[in-house]
PDB file of N, CA and C in Angstrom:
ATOM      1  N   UNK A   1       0.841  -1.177   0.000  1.00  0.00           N
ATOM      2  CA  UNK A   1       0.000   0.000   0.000  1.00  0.00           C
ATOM      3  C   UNK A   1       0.888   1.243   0.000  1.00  0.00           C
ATOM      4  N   UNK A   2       0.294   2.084  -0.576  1.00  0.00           N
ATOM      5  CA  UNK A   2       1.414   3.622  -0.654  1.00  0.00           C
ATOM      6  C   UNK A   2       1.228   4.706   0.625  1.00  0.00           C
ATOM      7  N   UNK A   3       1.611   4.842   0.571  1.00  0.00           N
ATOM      8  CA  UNK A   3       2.007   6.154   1.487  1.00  0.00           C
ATOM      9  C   UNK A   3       0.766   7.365   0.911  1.00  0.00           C
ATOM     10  N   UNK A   4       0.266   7.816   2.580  1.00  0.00           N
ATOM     11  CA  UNK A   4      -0.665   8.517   2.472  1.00  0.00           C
ATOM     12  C   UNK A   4      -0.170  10.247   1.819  1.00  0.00           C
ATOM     13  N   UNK A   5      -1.016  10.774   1.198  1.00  0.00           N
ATOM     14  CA  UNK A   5      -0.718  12.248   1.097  1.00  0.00           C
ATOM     15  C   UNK A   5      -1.399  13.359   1.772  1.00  0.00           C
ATOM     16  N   UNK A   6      -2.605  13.093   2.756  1.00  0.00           N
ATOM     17  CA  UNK A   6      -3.102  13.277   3.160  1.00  0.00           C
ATOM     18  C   UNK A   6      -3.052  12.803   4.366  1.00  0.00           C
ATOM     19  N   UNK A   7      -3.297  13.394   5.483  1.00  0.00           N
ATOM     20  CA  UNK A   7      -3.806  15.358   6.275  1.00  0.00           C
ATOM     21  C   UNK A   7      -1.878  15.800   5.660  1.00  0.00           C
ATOM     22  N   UNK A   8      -2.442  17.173   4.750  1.00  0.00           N
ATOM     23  CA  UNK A   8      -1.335  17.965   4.614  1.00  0.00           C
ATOM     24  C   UNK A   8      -0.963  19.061   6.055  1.00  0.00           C
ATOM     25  N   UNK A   9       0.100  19.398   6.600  1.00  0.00           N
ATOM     26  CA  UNK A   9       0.398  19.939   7.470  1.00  0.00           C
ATOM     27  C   UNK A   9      -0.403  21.455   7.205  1.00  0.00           C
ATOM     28  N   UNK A  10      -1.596  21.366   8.463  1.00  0.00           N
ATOM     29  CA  UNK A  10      -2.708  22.980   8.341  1.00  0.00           C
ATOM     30  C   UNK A  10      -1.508  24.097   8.041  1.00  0.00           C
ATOM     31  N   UNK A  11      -2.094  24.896   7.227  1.00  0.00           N
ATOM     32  CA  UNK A  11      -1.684  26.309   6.677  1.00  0.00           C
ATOM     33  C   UNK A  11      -2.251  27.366   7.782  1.00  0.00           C
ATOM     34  N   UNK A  12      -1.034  28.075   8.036  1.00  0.00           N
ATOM     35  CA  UNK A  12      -1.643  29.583   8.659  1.00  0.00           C
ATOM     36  C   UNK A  12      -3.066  30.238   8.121  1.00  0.00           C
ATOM     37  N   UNK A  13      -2.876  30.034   6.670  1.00  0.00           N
ATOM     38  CA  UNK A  13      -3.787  31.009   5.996  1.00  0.00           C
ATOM     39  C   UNK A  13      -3.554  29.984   4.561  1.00  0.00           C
ATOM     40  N   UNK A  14      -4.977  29.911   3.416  1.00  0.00           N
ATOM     41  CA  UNK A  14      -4.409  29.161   2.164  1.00  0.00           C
ATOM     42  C   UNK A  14      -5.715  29.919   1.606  1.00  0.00           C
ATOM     43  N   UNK A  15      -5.196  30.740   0.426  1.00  0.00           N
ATOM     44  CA  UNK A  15      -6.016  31.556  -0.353  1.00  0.00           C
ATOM     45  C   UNK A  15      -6.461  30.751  -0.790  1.00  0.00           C
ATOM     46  N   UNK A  16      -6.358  29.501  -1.447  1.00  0.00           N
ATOM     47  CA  UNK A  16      -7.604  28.264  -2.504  1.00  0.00           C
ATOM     48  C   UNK A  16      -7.910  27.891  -1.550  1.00  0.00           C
ATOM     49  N   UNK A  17      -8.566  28.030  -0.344  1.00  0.00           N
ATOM     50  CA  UNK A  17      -9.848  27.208   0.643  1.00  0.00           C
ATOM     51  C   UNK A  17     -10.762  28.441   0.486  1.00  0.00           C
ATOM     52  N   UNK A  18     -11.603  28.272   0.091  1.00  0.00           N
ATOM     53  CA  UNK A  18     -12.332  29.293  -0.514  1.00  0.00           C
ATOM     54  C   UNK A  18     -13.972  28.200  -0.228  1.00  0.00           C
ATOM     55  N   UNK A  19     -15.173  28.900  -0.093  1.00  0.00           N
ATOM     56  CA  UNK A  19     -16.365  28.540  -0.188  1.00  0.00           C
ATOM     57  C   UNK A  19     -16.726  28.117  -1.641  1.00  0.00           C
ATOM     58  N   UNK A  20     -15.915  29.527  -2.758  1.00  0.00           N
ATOM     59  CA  UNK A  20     -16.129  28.770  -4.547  1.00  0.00           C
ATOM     60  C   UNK A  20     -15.861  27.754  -4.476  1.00  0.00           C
ATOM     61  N   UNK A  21     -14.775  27.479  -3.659  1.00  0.00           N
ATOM     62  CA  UNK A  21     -14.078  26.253  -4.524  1.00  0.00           C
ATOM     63  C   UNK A  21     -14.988  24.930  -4.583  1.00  0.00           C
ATOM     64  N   UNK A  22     -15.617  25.288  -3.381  1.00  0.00           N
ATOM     65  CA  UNK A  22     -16.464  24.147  -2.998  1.00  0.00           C
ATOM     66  C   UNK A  22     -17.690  24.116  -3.668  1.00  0.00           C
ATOM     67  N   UNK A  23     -18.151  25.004  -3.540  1.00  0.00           N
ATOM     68  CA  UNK A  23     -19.585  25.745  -4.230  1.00  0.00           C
ATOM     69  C   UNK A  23     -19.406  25.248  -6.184  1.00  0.00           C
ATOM     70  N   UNK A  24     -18.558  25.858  -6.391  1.00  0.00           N
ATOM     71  CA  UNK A  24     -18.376  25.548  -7.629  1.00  0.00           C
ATOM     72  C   UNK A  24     -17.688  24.496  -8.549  1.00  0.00           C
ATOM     73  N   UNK A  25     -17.152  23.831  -7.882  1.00  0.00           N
ATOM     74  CA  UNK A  25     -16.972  22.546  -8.416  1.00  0.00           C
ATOM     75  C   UNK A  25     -18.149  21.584  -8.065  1.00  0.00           C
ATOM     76  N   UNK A  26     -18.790  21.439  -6.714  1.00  0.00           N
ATOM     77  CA  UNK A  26     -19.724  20.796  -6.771  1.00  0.00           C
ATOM     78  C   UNK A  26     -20.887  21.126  -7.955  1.00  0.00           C
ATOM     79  N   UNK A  27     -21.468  22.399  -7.899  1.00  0.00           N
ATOM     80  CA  UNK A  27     -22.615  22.926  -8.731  1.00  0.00           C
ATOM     81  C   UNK A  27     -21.857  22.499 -10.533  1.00  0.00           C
ATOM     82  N   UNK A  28     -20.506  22.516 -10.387  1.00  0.00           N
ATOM     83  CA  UNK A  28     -20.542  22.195 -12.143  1.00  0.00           C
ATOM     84  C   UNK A  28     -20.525  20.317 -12.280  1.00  0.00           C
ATOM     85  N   UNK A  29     -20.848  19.791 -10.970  1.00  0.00           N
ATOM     86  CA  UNK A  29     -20.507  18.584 -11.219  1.00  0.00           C
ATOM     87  C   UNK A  29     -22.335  18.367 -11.118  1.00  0.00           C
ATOM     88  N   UNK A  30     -22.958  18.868 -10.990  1.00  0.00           N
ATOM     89  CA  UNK A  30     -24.695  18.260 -10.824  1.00  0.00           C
ATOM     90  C   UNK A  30     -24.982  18.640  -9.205  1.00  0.00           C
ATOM     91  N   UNK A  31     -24.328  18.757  -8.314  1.00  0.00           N
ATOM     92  CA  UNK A  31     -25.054  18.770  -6.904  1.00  0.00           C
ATOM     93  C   UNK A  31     -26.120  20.135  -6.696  1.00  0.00           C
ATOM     94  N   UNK A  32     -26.579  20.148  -5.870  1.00  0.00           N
ATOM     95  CA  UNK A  32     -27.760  21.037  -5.802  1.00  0.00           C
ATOM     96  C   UNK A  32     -27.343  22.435  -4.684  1.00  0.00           C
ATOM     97  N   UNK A  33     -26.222  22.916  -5.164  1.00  0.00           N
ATOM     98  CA  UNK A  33     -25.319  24.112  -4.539  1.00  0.00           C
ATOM     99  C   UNK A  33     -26.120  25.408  -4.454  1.00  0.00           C
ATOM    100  N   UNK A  34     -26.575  25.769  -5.435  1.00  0.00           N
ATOM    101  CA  UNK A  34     -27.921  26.732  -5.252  1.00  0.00           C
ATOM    102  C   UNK A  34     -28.840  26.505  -3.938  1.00  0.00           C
ATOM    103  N   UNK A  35     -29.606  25.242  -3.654  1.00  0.00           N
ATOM    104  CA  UNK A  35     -29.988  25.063  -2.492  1.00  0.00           C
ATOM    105  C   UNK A  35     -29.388  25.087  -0.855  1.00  0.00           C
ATOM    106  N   UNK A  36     -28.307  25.401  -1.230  1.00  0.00           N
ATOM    107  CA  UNK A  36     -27.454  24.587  -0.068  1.00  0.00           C
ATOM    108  C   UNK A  36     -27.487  25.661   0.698  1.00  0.00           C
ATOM    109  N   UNK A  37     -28.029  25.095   2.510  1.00  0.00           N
ATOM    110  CA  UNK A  37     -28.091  26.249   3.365  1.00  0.00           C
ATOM    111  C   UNK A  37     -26.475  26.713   3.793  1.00  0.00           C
ATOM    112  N   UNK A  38     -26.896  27.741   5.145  1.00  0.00           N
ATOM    113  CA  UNK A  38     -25.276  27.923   5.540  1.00  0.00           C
ATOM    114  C   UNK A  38     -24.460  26.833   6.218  1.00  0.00           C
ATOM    115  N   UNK A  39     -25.032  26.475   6.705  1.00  0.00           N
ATOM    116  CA  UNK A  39     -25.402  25.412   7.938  1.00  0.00           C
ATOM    117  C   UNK A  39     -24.573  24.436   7.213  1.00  0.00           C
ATOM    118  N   UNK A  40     -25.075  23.878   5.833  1.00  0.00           N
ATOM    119  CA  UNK A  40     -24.557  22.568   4.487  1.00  0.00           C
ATOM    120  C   UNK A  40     -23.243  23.271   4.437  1.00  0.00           C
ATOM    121  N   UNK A  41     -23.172  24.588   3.978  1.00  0.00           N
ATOM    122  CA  UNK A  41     -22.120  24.991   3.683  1.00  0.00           C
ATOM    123  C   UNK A  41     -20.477  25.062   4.258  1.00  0.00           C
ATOM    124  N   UNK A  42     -20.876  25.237   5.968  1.00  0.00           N
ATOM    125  CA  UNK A  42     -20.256  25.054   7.336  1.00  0.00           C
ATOM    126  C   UNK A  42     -19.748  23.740   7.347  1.00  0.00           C
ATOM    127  N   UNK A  43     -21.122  22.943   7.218  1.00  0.00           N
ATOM    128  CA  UNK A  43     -20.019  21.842   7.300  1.00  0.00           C
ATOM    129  C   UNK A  43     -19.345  21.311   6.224  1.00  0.00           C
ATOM    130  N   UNK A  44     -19.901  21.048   5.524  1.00  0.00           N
ATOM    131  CA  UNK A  44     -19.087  20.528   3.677  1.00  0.00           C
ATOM    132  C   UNK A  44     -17.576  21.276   3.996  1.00  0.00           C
ATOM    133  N   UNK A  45     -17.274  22.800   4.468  1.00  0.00           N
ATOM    134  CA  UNK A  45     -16.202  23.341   4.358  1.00  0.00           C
ATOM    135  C   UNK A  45     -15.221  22.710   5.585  1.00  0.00           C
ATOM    136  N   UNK A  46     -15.759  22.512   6.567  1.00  0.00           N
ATOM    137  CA  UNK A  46     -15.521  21.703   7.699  1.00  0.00           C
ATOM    138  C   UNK A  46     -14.705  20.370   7.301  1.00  0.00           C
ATOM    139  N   UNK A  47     -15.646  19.508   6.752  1.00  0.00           N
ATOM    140  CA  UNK A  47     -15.210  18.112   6.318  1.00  0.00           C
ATOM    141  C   UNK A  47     -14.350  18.001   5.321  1.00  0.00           C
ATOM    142  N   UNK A  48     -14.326  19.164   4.247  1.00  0.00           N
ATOM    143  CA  UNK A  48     -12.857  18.853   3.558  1.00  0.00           C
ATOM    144  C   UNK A  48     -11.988  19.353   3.927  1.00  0.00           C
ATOM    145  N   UNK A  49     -11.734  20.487   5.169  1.00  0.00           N
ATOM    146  CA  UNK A  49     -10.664  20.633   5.746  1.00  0.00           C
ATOM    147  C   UNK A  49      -9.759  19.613   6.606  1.00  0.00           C
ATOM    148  N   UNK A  50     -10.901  19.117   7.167  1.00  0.00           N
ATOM    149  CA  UNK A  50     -10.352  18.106   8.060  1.00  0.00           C
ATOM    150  C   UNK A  50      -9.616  16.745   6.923  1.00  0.00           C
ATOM    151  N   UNK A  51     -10.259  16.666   5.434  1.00  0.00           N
ATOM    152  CA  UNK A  51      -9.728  15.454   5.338  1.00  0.00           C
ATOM    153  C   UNK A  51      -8.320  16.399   4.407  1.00  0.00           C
ATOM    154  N   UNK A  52      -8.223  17.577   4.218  1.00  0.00           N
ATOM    155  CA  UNK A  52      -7.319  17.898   3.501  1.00  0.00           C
ATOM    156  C   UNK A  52      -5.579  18.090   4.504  1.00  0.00           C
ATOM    157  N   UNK A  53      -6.223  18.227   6.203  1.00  0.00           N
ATOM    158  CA  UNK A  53      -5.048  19.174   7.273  1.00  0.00           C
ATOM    159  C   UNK A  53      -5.388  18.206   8.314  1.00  0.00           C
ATOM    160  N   UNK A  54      -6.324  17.395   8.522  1.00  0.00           N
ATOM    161  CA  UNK A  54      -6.977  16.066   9.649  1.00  0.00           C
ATOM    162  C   UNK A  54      -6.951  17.372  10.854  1.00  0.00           C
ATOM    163  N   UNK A  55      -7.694  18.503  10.776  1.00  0.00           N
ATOM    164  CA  UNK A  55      -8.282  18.988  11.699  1.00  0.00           C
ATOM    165  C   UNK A  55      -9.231  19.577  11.107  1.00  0.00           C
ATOM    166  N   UNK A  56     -10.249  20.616  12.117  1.00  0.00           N
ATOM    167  CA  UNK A  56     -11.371  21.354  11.456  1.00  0.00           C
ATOM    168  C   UNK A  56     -11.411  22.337  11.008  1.00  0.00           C
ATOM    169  N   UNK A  57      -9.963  22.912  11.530  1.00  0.00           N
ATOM    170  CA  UNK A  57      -9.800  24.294  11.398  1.00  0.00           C
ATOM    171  C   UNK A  57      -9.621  24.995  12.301  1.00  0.00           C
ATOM    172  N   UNK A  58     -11.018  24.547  13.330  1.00  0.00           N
ATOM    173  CA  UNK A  58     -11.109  25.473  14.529  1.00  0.00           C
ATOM    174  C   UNK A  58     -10.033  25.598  15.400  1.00  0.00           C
ATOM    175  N   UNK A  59      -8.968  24.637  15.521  1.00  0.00           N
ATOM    176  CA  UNK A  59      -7.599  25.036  16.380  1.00  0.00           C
ATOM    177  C   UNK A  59      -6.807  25.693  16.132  1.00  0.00           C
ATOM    178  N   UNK A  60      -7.049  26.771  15.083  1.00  0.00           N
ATOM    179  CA  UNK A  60      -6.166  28.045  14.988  1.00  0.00           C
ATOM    180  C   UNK A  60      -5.748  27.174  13.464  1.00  0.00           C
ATOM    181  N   UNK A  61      -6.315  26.823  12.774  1.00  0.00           N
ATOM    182  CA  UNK A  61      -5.914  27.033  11.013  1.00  0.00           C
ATOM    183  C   UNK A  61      -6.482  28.066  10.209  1.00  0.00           C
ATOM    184  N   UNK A  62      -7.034  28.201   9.373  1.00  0.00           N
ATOM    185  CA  UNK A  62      -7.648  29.018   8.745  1.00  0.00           C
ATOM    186  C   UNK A  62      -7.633  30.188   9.277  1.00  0.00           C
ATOM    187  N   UNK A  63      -8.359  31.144   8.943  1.00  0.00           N
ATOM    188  CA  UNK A  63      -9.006  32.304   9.325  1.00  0.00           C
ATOM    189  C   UNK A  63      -9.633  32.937   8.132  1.00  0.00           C
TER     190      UNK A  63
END
């Protein structure tokens, strides 16, 4: 089995974590992104942080 590449070491700050990014790749792939509350949005952004840095954010990544 190979070697994981993933959780990348959390970034201070990473200009491509963006809500588009999410928003808009999903909506050009068929998902229903137009509908999507804040709440969907919170977490969807949540859950690919964590699988991109294996945290949520909330311990001082992002801002």
């Amino acid at each position: 089995m190979s070697e994981r590449v993933f959780p990348l070491p959390p970034p201070e700050s990473d200009a491509r974590f963006t809500f588009g990014l999410l928003v808009d790749v999903l909506a050009r792939h068929g998902y229903p992104m137009a509908e999507a509350t804040g709440v969907d949005l919170v977490e969807l952004r949540q859950a690919l942080f964590q699988f991109l840095y294996g945290t949520t954010g909330r311990e001082g990544g992002l801002r």
